[in-house]
Protein backbone atom coordinates (compact mmCIF):
# COMPACT_ATOMS: atom_id res chain seq x y z
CA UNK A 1 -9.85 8.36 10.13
CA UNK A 2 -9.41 12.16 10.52
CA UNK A 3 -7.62 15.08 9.05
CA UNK A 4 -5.59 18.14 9.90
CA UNK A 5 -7.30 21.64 8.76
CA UNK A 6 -4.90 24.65 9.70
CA UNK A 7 -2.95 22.40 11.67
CA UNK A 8 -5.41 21.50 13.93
CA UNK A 9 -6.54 17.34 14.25
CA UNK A 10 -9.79 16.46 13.33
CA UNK A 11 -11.25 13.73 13.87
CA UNK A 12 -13.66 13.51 10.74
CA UNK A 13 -14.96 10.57 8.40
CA UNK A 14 -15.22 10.84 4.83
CA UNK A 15 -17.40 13.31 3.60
CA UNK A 16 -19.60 10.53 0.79
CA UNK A 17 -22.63 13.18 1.43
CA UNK A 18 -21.45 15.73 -0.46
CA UNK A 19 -20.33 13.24 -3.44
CA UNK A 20 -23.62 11.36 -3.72
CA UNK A 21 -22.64 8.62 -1.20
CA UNK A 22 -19.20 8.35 -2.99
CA UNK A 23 -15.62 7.89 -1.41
CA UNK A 24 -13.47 10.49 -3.02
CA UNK A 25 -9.68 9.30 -2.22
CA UNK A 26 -7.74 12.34 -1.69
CA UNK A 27 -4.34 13.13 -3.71
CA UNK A 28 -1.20 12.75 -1.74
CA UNK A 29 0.42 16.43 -0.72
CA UNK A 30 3.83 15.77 0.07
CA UNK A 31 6.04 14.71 -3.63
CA UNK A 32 9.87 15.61 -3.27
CA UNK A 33 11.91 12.68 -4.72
CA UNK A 34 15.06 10.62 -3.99
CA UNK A 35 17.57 10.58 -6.53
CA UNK A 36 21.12 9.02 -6.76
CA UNK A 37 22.53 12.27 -6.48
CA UNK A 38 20.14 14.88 -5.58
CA UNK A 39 18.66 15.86 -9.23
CA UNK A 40 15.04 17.00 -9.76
CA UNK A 41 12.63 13.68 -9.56
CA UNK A 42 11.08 12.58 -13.00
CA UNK A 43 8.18 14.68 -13.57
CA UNK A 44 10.86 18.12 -11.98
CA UNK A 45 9.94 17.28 -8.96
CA UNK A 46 12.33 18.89 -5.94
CA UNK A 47 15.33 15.87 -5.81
CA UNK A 48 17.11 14.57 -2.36
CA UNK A 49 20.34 12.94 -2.32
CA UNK A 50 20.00 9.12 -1.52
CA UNK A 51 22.17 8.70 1.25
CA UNK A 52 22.37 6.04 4.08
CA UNK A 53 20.70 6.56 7.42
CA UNK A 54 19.13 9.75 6.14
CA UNK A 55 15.44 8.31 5.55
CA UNK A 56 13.24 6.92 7.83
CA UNK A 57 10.10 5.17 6.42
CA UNK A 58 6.92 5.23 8.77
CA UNK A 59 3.88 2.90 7.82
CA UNK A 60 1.28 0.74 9.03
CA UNK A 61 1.54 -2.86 8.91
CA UNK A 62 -2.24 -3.00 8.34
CA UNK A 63 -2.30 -0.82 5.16
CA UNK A 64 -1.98 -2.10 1.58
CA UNK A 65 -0.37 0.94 0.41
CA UNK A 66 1.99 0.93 3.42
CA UNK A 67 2.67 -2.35 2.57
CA UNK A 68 3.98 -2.05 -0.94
CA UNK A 69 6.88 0.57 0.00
CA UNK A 70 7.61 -2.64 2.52
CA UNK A 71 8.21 -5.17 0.18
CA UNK A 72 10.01 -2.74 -2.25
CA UNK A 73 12.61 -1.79 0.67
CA UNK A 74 13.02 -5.68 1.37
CA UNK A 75 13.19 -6.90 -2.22
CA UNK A 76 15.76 -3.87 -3.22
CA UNK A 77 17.67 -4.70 0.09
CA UNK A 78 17.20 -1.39 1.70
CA UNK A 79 17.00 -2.71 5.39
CA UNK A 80 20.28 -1.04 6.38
CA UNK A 81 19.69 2.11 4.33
CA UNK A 82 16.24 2.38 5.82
CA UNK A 83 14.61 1.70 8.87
CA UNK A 84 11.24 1.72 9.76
CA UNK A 85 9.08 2.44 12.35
CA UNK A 86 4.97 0.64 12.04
CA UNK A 87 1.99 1.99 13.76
CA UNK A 88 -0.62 0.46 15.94
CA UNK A 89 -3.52 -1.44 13.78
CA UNK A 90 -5.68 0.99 15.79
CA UNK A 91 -6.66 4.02 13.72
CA UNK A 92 -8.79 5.40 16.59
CA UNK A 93 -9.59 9.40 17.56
CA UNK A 94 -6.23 10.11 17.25
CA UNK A 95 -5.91 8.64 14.01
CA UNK A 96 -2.58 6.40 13.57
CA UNK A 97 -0.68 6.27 16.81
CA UNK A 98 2.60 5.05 17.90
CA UNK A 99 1.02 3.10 21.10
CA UNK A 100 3.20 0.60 21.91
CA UNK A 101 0.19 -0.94 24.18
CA UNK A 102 -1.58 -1.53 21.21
CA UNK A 103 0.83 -3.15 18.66
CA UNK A 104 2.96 -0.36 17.76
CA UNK A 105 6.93 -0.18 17.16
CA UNK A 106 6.61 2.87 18.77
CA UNK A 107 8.56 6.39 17.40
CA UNK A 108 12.34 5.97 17.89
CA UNK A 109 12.75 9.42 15.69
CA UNK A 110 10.83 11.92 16.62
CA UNK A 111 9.26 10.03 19.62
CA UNK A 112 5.61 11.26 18.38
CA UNK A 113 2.53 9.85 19.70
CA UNK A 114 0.53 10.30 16.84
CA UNK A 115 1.24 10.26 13.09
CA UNK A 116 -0.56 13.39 12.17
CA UNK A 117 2.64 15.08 14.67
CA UNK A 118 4.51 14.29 11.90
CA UNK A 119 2.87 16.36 9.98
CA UNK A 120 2.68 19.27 11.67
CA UNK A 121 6.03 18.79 12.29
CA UNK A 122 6.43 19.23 8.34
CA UNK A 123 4.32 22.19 8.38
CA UNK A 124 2.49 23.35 11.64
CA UNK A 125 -0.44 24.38 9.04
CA UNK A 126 -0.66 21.79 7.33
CA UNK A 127 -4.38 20.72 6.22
CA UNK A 128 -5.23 17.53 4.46
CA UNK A 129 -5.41 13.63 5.20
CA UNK A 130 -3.48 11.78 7.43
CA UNK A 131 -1.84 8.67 5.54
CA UNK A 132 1.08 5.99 5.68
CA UNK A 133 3.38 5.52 4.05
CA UNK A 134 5.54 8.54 4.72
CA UNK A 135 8.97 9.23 4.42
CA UNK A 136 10.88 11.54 6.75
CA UNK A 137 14.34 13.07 6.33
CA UNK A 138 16.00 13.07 9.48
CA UNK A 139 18.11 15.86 8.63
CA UNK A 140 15.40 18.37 7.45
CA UNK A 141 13.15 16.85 9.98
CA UNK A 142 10.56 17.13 7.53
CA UNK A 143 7.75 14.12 5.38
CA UNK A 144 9.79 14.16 2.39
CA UNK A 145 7.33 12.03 0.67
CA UNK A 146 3.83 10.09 1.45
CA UNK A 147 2.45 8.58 -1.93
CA UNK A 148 3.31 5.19 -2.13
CA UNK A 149 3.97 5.10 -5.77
CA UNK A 150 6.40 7.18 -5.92
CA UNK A 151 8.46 5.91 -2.92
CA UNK A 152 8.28 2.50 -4.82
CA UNK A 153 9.84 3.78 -7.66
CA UNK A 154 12.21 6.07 -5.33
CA UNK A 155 13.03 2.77 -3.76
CA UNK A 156 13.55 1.13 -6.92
CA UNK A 157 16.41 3.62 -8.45
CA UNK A 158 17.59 5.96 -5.64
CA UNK A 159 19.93 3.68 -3.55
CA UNK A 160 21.22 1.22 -6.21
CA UNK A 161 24.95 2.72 -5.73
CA UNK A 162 24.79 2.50 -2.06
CA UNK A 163 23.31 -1.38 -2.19
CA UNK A 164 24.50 -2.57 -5.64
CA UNK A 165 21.00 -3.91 -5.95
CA UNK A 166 20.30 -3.52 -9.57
CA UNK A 167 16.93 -5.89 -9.67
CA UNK A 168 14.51 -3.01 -11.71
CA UNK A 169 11.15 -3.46 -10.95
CA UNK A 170 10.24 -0.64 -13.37
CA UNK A 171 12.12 -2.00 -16.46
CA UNK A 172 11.82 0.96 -19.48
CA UNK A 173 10.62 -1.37 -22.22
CA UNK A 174 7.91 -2.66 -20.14
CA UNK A 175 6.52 0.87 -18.85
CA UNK A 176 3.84 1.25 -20.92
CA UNK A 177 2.09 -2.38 -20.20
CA UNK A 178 2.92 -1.42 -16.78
CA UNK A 179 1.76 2.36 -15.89
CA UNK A 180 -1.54 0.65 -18.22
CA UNK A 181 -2.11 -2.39 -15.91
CA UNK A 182 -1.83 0.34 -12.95
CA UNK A 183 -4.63 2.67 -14.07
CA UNK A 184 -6.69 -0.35 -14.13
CA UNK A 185 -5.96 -2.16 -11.08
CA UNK A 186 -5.43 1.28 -8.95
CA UNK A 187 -9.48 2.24 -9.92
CA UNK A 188 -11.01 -0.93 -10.56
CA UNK A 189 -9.08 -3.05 -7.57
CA UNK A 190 -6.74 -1.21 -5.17
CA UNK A 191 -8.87 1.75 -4.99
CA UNK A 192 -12.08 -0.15 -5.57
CA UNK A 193 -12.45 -2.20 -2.80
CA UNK A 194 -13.20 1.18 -0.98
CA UNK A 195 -15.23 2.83 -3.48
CA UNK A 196 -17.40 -0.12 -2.86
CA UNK A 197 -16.68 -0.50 1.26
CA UNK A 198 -17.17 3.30 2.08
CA UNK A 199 -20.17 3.88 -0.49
CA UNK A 200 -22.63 5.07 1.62
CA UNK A 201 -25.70 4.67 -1.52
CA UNK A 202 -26.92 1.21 -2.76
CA UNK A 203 -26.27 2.32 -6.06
CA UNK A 204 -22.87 3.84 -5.57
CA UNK A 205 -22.16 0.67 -3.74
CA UNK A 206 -23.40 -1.62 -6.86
CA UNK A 207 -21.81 0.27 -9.29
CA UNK A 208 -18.37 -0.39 -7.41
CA UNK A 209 -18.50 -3.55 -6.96
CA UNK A 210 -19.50 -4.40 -10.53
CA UNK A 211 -16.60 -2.99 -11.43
CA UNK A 212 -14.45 -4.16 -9.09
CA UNK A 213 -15.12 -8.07 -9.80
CA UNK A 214 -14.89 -7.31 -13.78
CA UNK A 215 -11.33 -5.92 -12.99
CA UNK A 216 -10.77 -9.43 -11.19
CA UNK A 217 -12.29 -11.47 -14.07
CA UNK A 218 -10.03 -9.60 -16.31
CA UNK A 219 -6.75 -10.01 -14.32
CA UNK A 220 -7.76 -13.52 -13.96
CA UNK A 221 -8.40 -14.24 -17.64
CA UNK A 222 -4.72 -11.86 -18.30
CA UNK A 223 -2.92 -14.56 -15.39
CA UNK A 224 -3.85 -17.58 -17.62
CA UNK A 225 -1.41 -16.48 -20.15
CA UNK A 226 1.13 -14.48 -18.16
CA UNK A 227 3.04 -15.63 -15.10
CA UNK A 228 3.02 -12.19 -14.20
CA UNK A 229 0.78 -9.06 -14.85
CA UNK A 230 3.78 -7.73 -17.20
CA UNK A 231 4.57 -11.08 -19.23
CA UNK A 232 7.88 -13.13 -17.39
CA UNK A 233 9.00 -10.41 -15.18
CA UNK A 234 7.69 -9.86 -11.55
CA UNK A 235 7.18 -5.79 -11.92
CA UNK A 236 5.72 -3.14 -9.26
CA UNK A 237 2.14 -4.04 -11.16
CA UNK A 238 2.98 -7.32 -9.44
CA UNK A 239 3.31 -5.70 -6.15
CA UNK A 240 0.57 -3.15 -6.10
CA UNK A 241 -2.14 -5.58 -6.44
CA UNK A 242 -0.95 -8.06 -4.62
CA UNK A 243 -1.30 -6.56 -1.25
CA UNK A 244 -5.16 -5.41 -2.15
CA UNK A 245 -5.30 -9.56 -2.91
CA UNK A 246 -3.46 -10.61 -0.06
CA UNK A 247 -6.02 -8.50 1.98
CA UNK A 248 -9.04 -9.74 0.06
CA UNK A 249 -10.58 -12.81 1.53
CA UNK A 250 -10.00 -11.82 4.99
CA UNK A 251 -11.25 -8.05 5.22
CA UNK A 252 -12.85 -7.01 1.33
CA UNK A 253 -14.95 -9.91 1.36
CA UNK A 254 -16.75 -9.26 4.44
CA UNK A 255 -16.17 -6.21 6.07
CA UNK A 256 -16.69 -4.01 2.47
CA UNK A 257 -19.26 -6.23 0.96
CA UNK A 258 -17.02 -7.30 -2.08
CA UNK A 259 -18.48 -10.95 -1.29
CA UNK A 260 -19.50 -11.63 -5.38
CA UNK A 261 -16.84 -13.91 -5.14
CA UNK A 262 -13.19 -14.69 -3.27
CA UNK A 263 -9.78 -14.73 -4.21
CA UNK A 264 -9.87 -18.18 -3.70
CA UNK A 265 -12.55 -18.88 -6.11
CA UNK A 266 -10.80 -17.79 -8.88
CA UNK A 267 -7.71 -20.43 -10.00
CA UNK A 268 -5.62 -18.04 -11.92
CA UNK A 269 -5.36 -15.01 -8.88
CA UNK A 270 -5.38 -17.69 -5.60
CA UNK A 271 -2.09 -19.49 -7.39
CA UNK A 272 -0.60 -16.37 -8.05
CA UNK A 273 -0.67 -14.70 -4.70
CA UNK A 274 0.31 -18.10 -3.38
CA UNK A 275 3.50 -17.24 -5.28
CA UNK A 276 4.02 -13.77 -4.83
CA UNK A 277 3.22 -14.58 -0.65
CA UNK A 278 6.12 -17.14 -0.91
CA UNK A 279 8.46 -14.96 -2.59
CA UNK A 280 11.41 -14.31 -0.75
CA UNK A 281 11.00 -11.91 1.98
CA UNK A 282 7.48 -10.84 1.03
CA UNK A 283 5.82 -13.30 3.69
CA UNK A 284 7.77 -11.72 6.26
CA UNK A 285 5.35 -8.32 5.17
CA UNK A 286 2.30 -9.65 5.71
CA UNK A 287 1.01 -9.36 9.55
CA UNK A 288 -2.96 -10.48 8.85
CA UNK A 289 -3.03 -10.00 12.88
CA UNK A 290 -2.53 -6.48 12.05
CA UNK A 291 -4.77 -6.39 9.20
CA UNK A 292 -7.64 -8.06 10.61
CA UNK A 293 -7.50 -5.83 13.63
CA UNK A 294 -6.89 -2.68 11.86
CA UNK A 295 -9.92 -2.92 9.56
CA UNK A 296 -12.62 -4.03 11.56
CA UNK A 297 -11.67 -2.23 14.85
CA UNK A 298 -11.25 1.38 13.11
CA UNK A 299 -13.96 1.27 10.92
CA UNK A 300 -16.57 1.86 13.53
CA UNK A 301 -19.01 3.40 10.89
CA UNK A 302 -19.15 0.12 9.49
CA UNK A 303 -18.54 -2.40 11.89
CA UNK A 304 -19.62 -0.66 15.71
CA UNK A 305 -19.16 -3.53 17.84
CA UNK A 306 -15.81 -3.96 16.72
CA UNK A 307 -16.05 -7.55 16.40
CA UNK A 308 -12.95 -9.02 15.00
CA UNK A 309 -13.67 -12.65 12.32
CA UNK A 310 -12.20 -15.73 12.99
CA UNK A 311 -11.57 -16.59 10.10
CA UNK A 312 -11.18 -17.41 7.05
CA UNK A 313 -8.42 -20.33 7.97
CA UNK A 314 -5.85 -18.98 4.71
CA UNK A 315 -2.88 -21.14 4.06
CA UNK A 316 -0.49 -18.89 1.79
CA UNK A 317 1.74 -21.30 2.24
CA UNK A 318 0.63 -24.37 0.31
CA UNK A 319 1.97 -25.27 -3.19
CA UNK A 320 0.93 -22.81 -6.42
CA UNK A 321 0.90 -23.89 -9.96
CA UNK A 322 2.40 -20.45 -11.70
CA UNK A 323 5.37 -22.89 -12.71
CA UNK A 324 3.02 -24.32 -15.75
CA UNK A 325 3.70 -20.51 -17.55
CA UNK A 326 7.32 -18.91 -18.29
CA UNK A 327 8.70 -16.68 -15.75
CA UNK A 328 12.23 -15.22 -15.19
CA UNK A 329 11.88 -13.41 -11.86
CA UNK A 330 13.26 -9.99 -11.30
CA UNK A 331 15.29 -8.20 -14.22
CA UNK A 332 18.51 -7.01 -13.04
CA UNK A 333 19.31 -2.91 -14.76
CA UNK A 334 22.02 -2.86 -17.75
């Protein structure tokens, strides 16, 4: 994991000294927004005209965040609007690369090496973190975006008049529950299984992970009366935790010490990403190949001989019981 300062590639782990052995996520840089027709994003953010062929979205297989703007652009059926291009799991000296020896799709776009070219691309000075996703506009030739929660709610609105996909995973009546749900599970869960994996103090490290499994016991105890983390509807709340759960048992657990408990012990959380997994067109998503390598070849820090788990033997595929509570799927926009 590195970083660009002035431009120039770095290749630098987190800095927990200076933060009293905490991880410190830093704030995605790069914020312009997709709109139907070009308008300023939400919060006035600059606005891009959805158009198709224009975007290009670059990611990592092995990265939960990655991985929601994946099952957005599948579920909103954005394939032929926007193609993608996947980096190695290998986040080596280099950072992300576009290796095709090592797993990668390769760059058809810009034909970079590296991902942190694409940044400097964007702006030759650039300084901050490296990270997937990002979204480039092939006609600026720029990173028109690269936080993940606002590309899945870019992907949710922007291109419904191209696709005349109107399933709203952001549904107005249900924001509130929603953006609440996502301050807790972004701090406690998403976020949390590296406040507790990178701590680099006992304490730091307990205090995470107390917090992390009360989150679960919460969203477990919430799943026993919802089929879904917003009531009936399958939301983006739905999708932003599931690919921290999906990731749990066979990296968290082990390789970040968040081994209180599994996914699979609790009855509520294993059914339900049983039937988020098998939703269709999410499975297709999930390369645990990719994830498995990513995590505990890259982290050398915290796993040096790079020794890669056999298991655990997961079977996403076997029945769930989320039928016993009311659900209605995906609602469609007025």
């Amino acid at each position: 994991m590195g970083l660009l300062i002035d431009g120039k590639w770095h290749d630098q782990w987190y800095d927990t000294k200076s933060h009293g052995g905490e991880f410190v996520r830093d704030s995605a840089k790069l914020r312009d927004w997709v709109t139907p027709d070009g308008t300023p994003g939400p919060q006035g953010q600059p606005g891009l005209p959805a158009e198709a062929g224009r975007y290009h979205l670059y990611v990592s297989l092995a990265c939960p965040w990655a991985h929601r703007t994946l099952i957005m652009r599948r579920l909103k059926g954005l394939e032929g609007l926007i193609e993608v291009s996947h980096t190695s799991p290998l986040m080596l000296e280099q950072g992300w690369s576009y290796r095709r020896d090592e797993g990668s799709s390769g760059d058809p776009i810009n034909g970079v090496d590296f991902h942190h070219q694409l940044y400097t691309l964007t702006d030759p000075h650039y300084t901050g973190r490296v990270t997937v996703p990002a979204l480039w506009d092939k006609r600026d030739r720029r990173i028109v975006n690269n936080e993940s929660a606002d590309l899945v709610r870019i992907f949710n609105t922007a291109f419904d008049d191209l696709t005349g996909n109107r399933l709203d995973l952001y549904p107005a009546d249900l924001r509130e529950t929603i953006d609440a749900v996502n301050a807790d599970v972004y701090d406690h869960v998403n976020n949390g299984v590296y406040k507790a994996g990178f701590a680099t103090d006992q304490g730091v490290y307990e205090k995470h992970v107390k917090a992390l499994f009360e989150a679960l016991d919460r969203l477990e105890d919430r799943l026993d009366t919802r089929r879904y983390l917003a009531g009936e509807w399958l939301t983006e709340a739905d999708i932003r935790l599931f690919t921290t759960l999906v990731r749990f048992d066979a990296v968290y657990h082990g390789h970040f010490k968040c081994n209180l408990r599994r996914i699979e012990d609790y009855p509520n959380l294993s059914n339900y990403v049983r039937e988020l997994y098998q939703w269709p067109g999410v499975a297709e998503t999930v390369d645990m190949d990719h994830i498995q390598r990513h995590y505990y070849l890259s982290h050398k820090t915290i796993n040096p001989n790079g020794i890669v788990p056999a298991g655990p033997d997961l079977d996403l595929g076997r029945p769930h019981d989320r039928e016993r509570l009311p659900g209605r799927g995906i609602r469609e926009k007025n």
